[in-house]
Protein backbone atom coordinates (compact mmCIF):
# COMPACT_ATOMS: atom_id res chain seq x y z
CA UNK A 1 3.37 24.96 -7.71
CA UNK A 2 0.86 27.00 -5.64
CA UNK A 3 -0.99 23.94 -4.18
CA UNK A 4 2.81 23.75 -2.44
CA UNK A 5 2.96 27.19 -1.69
CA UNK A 6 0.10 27.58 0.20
CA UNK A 7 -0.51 23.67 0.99
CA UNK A 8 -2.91 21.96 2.31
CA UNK A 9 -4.96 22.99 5.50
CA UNK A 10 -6.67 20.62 7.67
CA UNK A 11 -8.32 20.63 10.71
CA UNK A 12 -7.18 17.73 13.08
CA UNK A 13 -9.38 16.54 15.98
CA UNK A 14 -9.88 13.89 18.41
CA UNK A 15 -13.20 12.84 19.08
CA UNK A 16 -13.95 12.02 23.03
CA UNK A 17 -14.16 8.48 22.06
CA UNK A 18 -10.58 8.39 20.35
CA UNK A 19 -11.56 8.80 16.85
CA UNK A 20 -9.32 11.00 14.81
CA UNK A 21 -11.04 13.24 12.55
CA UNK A 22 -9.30 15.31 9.53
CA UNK A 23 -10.93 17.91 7.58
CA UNK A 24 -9.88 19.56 4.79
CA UNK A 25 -11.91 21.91 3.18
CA UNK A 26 -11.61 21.96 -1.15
CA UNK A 27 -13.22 23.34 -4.06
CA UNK A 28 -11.47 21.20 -6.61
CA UNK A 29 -14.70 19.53 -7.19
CA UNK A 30 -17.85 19.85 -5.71
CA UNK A 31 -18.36 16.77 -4.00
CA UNK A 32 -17.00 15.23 -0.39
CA UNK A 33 -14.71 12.27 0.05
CA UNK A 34 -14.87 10.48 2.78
CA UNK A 35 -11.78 8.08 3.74
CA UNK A 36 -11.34 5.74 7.00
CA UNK A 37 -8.66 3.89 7.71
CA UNK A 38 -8.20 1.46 11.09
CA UNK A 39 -5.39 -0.03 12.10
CA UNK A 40 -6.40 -3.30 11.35
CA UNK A 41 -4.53 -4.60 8.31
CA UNK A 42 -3.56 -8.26 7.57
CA UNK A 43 -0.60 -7.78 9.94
CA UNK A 44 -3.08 -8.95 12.42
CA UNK A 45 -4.45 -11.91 10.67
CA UNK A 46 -4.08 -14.81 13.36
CA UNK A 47 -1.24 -17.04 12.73
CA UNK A 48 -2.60 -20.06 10.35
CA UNK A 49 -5.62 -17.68 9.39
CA UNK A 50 -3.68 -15.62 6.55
CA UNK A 51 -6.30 -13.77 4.63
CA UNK A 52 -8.90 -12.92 7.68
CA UNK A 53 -7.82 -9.44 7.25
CA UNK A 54 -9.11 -9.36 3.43
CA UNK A 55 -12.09 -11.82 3.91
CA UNK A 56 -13.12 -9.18 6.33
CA UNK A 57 -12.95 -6.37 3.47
CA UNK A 58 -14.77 -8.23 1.06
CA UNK A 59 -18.04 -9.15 3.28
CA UNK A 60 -17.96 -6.01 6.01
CA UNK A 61 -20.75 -4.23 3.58
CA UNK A 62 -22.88 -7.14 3.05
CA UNK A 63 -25.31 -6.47 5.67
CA UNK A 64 -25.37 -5.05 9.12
CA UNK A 65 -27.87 -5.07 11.85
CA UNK A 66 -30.16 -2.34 10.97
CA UNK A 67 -29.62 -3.18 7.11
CA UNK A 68 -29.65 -6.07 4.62
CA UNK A 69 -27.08 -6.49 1.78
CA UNK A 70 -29.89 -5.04 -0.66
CA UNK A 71 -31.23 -2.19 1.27
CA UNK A 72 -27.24 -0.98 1.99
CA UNK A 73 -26.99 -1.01 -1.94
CA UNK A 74 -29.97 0.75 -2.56
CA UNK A 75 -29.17 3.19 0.10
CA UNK A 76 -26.01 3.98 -1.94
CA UNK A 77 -27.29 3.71 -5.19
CA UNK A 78 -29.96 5.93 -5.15
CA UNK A 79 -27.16 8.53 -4.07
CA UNK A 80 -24.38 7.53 -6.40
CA UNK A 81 -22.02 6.48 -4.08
CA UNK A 82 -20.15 2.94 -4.25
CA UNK A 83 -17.69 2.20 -1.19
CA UNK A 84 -13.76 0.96 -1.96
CA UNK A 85 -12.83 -1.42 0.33
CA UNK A 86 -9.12 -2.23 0.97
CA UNK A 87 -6.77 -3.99 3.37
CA UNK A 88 -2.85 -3.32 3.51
CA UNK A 89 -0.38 -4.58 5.68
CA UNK A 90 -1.41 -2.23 8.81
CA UNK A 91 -4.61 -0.41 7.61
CA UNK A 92 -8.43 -1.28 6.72
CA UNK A 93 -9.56 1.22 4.68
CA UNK A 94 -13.29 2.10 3.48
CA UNK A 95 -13.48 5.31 1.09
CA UNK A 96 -16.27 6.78 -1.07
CA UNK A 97 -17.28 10.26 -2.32
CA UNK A 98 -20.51 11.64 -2.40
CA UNK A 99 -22.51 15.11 -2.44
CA UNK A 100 -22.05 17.86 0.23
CA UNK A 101 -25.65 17.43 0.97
CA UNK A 102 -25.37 13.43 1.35
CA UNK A 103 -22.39 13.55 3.37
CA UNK A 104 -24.67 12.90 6.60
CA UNK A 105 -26.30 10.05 5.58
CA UNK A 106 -23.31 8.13 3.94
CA UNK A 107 -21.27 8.75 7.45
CA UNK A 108 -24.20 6.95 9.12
CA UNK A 109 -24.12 4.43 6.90
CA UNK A 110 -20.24 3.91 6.68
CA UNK A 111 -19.99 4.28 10.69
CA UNK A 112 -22.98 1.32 10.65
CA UNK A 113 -20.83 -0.63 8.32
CA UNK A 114 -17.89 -0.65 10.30
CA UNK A 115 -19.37 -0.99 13.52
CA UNK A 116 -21.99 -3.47 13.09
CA UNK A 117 -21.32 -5.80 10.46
CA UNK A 118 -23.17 -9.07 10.45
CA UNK A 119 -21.10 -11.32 8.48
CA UNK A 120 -24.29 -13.19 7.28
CA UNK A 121 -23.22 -17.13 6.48
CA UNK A 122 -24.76 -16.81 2.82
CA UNK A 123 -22.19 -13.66 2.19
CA UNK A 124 -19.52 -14.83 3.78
CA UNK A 125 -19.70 -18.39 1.61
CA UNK A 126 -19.99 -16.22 -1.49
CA UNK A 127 -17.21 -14.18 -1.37
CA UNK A 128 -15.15 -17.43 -0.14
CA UNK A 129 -15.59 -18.51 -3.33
CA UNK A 130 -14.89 -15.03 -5.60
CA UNK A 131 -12.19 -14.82 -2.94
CA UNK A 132 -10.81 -18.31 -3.67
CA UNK A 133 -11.25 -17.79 -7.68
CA UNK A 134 -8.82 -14.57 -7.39
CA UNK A 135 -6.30 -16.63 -5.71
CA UNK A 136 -6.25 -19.36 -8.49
CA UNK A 137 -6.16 -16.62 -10.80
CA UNK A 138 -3.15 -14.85 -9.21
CA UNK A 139 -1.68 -18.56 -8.98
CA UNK A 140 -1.46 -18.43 -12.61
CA UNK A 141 -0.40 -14.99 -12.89
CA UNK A 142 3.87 -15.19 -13.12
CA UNK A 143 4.06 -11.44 -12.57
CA UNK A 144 1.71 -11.86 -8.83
CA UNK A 145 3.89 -14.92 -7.99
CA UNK A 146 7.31 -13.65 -8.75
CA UNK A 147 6.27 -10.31 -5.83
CA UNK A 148 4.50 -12.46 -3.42
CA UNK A 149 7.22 -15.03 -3.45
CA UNK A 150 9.94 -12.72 -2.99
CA UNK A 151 8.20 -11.11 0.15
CA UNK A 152 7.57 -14.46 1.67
CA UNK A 153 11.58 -14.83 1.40
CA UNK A 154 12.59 -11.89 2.30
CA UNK A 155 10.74 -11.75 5.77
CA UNK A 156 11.48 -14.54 8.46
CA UNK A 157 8.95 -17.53 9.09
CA UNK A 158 6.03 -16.07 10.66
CA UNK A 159 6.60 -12.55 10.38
CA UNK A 160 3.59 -10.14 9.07
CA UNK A 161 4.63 -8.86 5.99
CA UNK A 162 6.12 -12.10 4.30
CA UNK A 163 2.34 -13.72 4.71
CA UNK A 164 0.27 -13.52 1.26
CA UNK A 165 -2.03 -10.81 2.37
CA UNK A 166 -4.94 -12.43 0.78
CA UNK A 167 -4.32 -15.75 1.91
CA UNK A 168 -4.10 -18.98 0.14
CA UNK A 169 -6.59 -21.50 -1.32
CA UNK A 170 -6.13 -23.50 1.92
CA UNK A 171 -5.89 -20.71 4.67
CA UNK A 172 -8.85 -18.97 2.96
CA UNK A 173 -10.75 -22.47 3.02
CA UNK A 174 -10.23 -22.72 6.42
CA UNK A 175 -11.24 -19.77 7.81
CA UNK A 176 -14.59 -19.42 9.47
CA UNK A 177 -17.28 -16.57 10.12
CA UNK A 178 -16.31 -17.29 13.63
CA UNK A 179 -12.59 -16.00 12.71
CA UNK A 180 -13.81 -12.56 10.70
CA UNK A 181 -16.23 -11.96 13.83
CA UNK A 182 -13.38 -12.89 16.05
CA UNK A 183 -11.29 -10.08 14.15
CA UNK A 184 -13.40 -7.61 13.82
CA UNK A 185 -14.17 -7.29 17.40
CA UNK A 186 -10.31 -7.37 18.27
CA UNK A 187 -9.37 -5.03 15.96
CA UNK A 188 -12.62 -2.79 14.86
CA UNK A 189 -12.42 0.05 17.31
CA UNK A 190 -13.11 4.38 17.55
CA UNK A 191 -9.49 4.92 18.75
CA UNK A 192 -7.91 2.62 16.17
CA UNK A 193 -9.55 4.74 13.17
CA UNK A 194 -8.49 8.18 11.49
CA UNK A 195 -11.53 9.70 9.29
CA UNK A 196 -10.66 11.98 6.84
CA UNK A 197 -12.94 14.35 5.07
CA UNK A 198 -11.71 16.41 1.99
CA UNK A 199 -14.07 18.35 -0.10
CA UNK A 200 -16.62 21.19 -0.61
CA UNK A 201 -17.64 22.28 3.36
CA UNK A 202 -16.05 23.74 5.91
CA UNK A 203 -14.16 21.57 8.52
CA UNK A 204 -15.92 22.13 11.46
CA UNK A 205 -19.33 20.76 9.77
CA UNK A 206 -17.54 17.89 8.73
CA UNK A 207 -16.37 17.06 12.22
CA UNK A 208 -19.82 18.05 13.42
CA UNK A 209 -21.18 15.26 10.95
CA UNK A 210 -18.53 12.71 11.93
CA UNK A 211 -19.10 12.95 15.65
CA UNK A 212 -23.08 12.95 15.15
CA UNK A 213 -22.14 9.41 12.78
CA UNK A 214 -19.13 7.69 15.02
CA UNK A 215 -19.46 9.65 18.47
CA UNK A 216 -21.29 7.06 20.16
CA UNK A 217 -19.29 3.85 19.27
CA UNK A 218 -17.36 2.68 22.09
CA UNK A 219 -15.28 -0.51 21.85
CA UNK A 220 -12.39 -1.19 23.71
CA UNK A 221 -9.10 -0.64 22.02
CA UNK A 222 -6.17 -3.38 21.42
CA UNK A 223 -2.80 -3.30 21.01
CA UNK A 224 -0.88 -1.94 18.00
CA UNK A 225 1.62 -3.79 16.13
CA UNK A 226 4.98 -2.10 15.38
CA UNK A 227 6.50 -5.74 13.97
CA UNK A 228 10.36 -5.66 14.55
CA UNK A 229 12.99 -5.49 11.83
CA UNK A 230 13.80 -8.70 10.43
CA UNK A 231 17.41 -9.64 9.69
CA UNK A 232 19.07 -8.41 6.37
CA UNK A 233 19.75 -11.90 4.34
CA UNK A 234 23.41 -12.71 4.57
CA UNK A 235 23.81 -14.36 1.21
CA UNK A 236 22.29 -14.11 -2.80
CA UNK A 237 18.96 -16.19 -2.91
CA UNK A 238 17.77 -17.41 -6.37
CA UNK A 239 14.18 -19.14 -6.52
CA UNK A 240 12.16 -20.22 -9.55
CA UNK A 241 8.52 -20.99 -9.97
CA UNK A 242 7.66 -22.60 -13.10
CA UNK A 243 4.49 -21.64 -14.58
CA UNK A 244 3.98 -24.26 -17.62
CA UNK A 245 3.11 -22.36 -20.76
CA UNK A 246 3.81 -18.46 -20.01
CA UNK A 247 5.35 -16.77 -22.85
CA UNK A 248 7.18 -14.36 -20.43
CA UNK A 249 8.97 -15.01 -17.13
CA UNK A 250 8.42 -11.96 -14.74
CA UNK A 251 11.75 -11.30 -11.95
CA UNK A 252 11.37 -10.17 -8.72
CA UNK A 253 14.68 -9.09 -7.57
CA UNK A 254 14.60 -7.62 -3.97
CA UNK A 255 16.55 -6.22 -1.16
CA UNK A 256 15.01 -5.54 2.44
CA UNK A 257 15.19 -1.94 2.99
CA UNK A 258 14.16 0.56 5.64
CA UNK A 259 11.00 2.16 8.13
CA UNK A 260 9.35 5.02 6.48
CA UNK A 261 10.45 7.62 9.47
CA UNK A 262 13.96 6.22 8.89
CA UNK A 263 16.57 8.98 7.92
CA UNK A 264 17.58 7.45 4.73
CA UNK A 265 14.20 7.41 3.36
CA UNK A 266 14.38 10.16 1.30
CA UNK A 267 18.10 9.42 0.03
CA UNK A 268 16.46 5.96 -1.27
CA UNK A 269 13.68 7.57 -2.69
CA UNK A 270 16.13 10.11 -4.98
CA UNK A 271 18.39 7.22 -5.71
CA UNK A 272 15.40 4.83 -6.63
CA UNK A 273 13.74 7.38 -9.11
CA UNK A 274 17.28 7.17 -10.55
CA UNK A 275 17.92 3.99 -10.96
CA UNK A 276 14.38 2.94 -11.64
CA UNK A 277 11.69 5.30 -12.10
CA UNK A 278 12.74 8.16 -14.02
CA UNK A 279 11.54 8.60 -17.31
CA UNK A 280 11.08 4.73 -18.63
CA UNK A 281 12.55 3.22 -15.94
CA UNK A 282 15.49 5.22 -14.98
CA UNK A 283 18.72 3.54 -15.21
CA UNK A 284 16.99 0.02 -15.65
CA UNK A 285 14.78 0.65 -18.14
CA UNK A 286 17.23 2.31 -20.50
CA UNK A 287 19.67 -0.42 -20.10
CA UNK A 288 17.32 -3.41 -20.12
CA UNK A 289 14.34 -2.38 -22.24
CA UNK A 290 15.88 0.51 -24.54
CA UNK A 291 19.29 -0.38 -25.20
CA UNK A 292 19.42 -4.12 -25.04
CA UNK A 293 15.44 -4.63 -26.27
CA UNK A 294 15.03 -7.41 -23.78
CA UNK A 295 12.43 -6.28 -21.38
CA UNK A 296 8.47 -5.62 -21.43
CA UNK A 297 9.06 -3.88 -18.51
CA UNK A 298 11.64 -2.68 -16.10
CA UNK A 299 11.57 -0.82 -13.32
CA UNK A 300 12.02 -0.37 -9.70
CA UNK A 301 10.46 0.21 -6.51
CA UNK A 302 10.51 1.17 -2.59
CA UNK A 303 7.85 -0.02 0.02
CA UNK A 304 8.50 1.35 3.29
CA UNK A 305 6.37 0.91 6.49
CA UNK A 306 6.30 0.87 9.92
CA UNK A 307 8.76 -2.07 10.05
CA UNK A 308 11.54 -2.10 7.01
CA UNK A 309 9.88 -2.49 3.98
CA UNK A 310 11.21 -3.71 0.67
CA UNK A 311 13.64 -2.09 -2.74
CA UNK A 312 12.59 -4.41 -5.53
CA UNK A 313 13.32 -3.91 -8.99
CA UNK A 314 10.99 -5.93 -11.15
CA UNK A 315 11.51 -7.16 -14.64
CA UNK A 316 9.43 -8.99 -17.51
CA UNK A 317 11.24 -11.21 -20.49
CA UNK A 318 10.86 -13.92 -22.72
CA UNK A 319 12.40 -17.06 -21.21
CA UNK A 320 15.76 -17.23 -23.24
CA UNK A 321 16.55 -13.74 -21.54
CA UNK A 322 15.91 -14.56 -17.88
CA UNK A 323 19.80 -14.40 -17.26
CA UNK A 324 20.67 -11.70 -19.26
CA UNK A 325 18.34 -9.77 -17.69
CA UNK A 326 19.43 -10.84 -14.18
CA UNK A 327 23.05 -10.00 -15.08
CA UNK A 328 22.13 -6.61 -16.67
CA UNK A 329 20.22 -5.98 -13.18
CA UNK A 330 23.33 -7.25 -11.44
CA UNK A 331 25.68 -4.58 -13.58
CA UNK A 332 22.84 -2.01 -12.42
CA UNK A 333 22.86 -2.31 -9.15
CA UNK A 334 26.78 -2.42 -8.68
CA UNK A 335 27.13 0.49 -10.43
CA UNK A 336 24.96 2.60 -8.64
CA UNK A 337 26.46 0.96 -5.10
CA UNK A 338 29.79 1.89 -6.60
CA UNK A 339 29.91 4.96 -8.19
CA UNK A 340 26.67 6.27 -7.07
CA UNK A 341 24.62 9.06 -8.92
CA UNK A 342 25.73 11.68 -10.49
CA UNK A 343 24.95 15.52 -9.71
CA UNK A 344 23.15 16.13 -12.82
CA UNK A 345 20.79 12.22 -11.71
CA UNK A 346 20.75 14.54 -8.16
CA UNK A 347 19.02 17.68 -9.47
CA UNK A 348 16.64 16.18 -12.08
CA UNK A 349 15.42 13.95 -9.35
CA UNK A 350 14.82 16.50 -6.94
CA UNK A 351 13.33 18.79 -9.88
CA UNK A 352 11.44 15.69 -10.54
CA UNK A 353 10.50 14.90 -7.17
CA UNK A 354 9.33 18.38 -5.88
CA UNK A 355 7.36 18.92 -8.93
CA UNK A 356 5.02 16.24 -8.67
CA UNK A 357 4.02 17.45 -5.20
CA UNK A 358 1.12 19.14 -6.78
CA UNK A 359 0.09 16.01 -8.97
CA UNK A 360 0.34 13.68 -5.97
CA UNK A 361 -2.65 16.35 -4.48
CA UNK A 362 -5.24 16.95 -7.57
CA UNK A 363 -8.57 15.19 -6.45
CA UNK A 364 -10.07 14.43 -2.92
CA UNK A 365 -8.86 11.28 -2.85
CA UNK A 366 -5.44 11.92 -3.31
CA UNK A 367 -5.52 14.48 -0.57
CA UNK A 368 -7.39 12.41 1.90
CA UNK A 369 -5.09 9.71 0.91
CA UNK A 370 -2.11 11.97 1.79
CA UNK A 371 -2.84 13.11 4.84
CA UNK A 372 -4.06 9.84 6.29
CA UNK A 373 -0.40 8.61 5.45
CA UNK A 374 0.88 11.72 7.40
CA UNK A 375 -1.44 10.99 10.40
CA UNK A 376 -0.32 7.19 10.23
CA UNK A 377 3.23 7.78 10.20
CA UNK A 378 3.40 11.22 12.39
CA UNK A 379 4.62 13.29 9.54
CA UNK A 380 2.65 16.46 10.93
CA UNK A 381 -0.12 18.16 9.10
CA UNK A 382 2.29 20.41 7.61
CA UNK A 383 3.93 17.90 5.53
CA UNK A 384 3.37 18.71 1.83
CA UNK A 385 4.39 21.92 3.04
CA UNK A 386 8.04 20.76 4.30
CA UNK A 387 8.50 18.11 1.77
CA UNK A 388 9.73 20.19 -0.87
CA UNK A 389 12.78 21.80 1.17
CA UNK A 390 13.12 17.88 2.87
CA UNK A 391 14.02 16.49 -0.70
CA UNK A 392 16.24 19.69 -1.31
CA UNK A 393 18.30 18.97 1.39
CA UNK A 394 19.15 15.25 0.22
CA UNK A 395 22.89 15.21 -0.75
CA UNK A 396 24.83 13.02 -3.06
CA UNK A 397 26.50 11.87 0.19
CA UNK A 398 23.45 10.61 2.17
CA UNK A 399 22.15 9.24 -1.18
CA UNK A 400 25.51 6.62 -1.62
CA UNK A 401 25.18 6.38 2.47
CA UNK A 402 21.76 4.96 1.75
CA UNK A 403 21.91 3.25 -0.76
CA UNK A 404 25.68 1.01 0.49
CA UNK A 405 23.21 -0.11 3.18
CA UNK A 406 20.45 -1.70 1.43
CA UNK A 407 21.76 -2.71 -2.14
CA UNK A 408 24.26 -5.39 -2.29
CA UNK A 409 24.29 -8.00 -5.54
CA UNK A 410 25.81 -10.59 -3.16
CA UNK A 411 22.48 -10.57 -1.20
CA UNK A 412 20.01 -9.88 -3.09
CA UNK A 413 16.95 -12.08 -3.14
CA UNK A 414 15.75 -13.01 -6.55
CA UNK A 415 12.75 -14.91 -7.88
CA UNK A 416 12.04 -15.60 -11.44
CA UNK A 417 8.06 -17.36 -12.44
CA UNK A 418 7.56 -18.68 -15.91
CA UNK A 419 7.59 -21.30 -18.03
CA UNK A 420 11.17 -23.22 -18.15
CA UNK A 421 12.70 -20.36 -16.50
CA UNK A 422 14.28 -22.72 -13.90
CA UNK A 423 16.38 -24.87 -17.22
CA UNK A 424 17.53 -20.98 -18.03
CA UNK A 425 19.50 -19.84 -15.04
């Protein structure tokens, strides 16, 4: 418990040209990571160019103008670093971890990457293809489907978070190096990023080192996308893909849910470990896969973001048990609406819950990762310090309050891929 106790420390400032800079000084390990995140996530892929976001991701270190695609990986080779490259709904993140004593040179590079990119025609071509072969992959994946499917219906026509974040075959075909360009200059910009540094030196060398690396970018700034609530569907919604030839048929069952700064957050994150996280899959999981043998899997899970996010509880079965499983679901999710959880589900949880503060915070990443989710959502710097007494305070009350307002069997949205599932239901 003492990384709790004494929690976490960082240093926040903001760099004259709007760059946010955390530092955290740690001697887990000793090393540096180095995380950046801009807001510039596939939200704000242009409408009919789904997937910009992600093409970005995959080509940004491919080249710059100071540095081919080959002398960038030499450059990082010959220090042991590789960069992770990712794109969520708001953020673009680039992370790596490296030496103390390389931390200079890696923020020159990374700030080069980010800034300058050249989006060389060869690159951009190749990774339209790997880009293209993951989609046909995930095409063919019943699991992939079933979630992406179920977003796309729970969100409104046009709205960011029910696009396919990578795109399709046909948006991603589309899209030209004139469109990642086009995005990158909208959306690449000092006052849109947060750099966090966690690791063995003290904070104010690290922002020293981040200033000398990012100081002297200056690009304009555009707007940032808060994407409203959509409305809650009014009705049940069942959908099937069939996926000729899967032995299993993965479910998707899902409910639009709430903001992460929304109040009943933390009820629906106690009443979610309940009913499907705990232990193998809380409620769920011993009903569907322990007690009734009927599930590879089953469990559930809650998304929230700076618009309302998502409560899906996901399942996999053989065919012949797509209904049962949808029913035993169904029995699930009444209960807990019903009767709600019980005091003894209430103090586990939060026992639970508070104790794997300290395992959510055991490497560099994990921390930088932490606090550039409190930075994003204005939790304060203090939050792993507060959290503990926040999920304390969650009563059985505000739990059933919660969880009346999202989960309702007569609306829930449900999507089943797999082979014949659709001759099953």
């Amino acid at each position: 418990m003492s990384a709790v106790v004494e929690g976490l420390v960082p240093t926040r400032v903001v760099l004259d040209n709007g760059t946010t800079v955390l530092a955290h000084g740690s001697a887990l390990h000793p090393a540096v990571t180095l995380l950046v995140a801009l807001e510039a996530g596939s939200a704000y892929d242009p409408v009919g160019r789904d997937g910009v976001g992600h093409f970005v991701s995959r080509v940004i270190d491919r080249g710059t103008a100071t540095r081919t695609a080959d002398a960038l990986s030499h450059a990082l080779e010959f220090r042991g670093v590789s960069f992770s490259v990712g794109v969520g709904r708001h953020t673009f993140t680039l992370s790596c971890t490296c030496l103390t004593e390389d931390l200079v040179e890696i923020l020159e590079i990374v700030a080069e990457v980010l800034a300058e990119p050249i989006f060389s025609p060869h690159e951009v071509e190749t990774r339209r293809g790997e880009i293209i072969t993951g989609i046909r992959q995930d095409d063919d994946n019943p699991a992939t489907m079933a979630g992406e499917h179920l977003q796309a219906l729970l969100y409104p026509p046009g709205h960011p978070y029910g696009r396919f974040s990578r795109g399709t075959v046909a948006s991603v075909e589309g899209i030209r190096r004139a469109d990642l360009t086009a995005f990158h200059s909208a959306w690449f910009a000092p006052g849109r990023q947060t750099v966090v540094v966690v690791g063995d030196i003290a904070a104010g060398a690290a922002i020293d080192a981040v200033d000398r690396a990012f100081g002297g970018w200056r690009h304009p700034d555009g707007p940032i996308l808060v994407p409203q609530a959509p409305p809650p569907p009014v009705r049940r919604h069942v959908s099937v893909l069939d996926l000729p030839g899967k032995p299993q048929a993965d479910i998707a069952y899902g409910f639009l849910s709430v903001r992460r700064n929304d109040p009943d957050y933390l009820p629906l994150v106690v009443m979610n470990n309940v009913l499907g996280q705990y232990g193998l899959g809380g409620r769920l999981g011993d009903s569907i896969r322990e007690r009734q043998g009927m599930a590879y899997y089953a469990y559930s899970g809650i998304d929230a973001n700076l618009a309302s996010g998502t409560l899906v509880v996901r399942a996999g079965v053989t065919p012949e048990n797509v209904a049962r499983a949808i029913a035993s679901i169904d029995a699930e999710v009444a209960r807990i609406v019903e009767e709600g959880i019980t005091p003894q589900e209430l103090a586990d949880t939060k026992q639970y819950l508070v104790g794997s503060i300290p395992r959510m915070l055991e490497t560099n990443i994990e921390i930088a990762s932490f606090l550039q989710t409190a930075e994003f959502f204005g939790l304060g710097l203090d939050y792993d310090r507060r959290l503990p007494a926040l999920i304390e305070a969650v009563t059985l009350d505000q739990v059933q309050t919660a969880t009346r307002r999202v989960l309702d069997v007569q609306r829930a949205t449900i999507v089943v891929a797999g082979s014949g599932a659709a001759a099953r239901l």
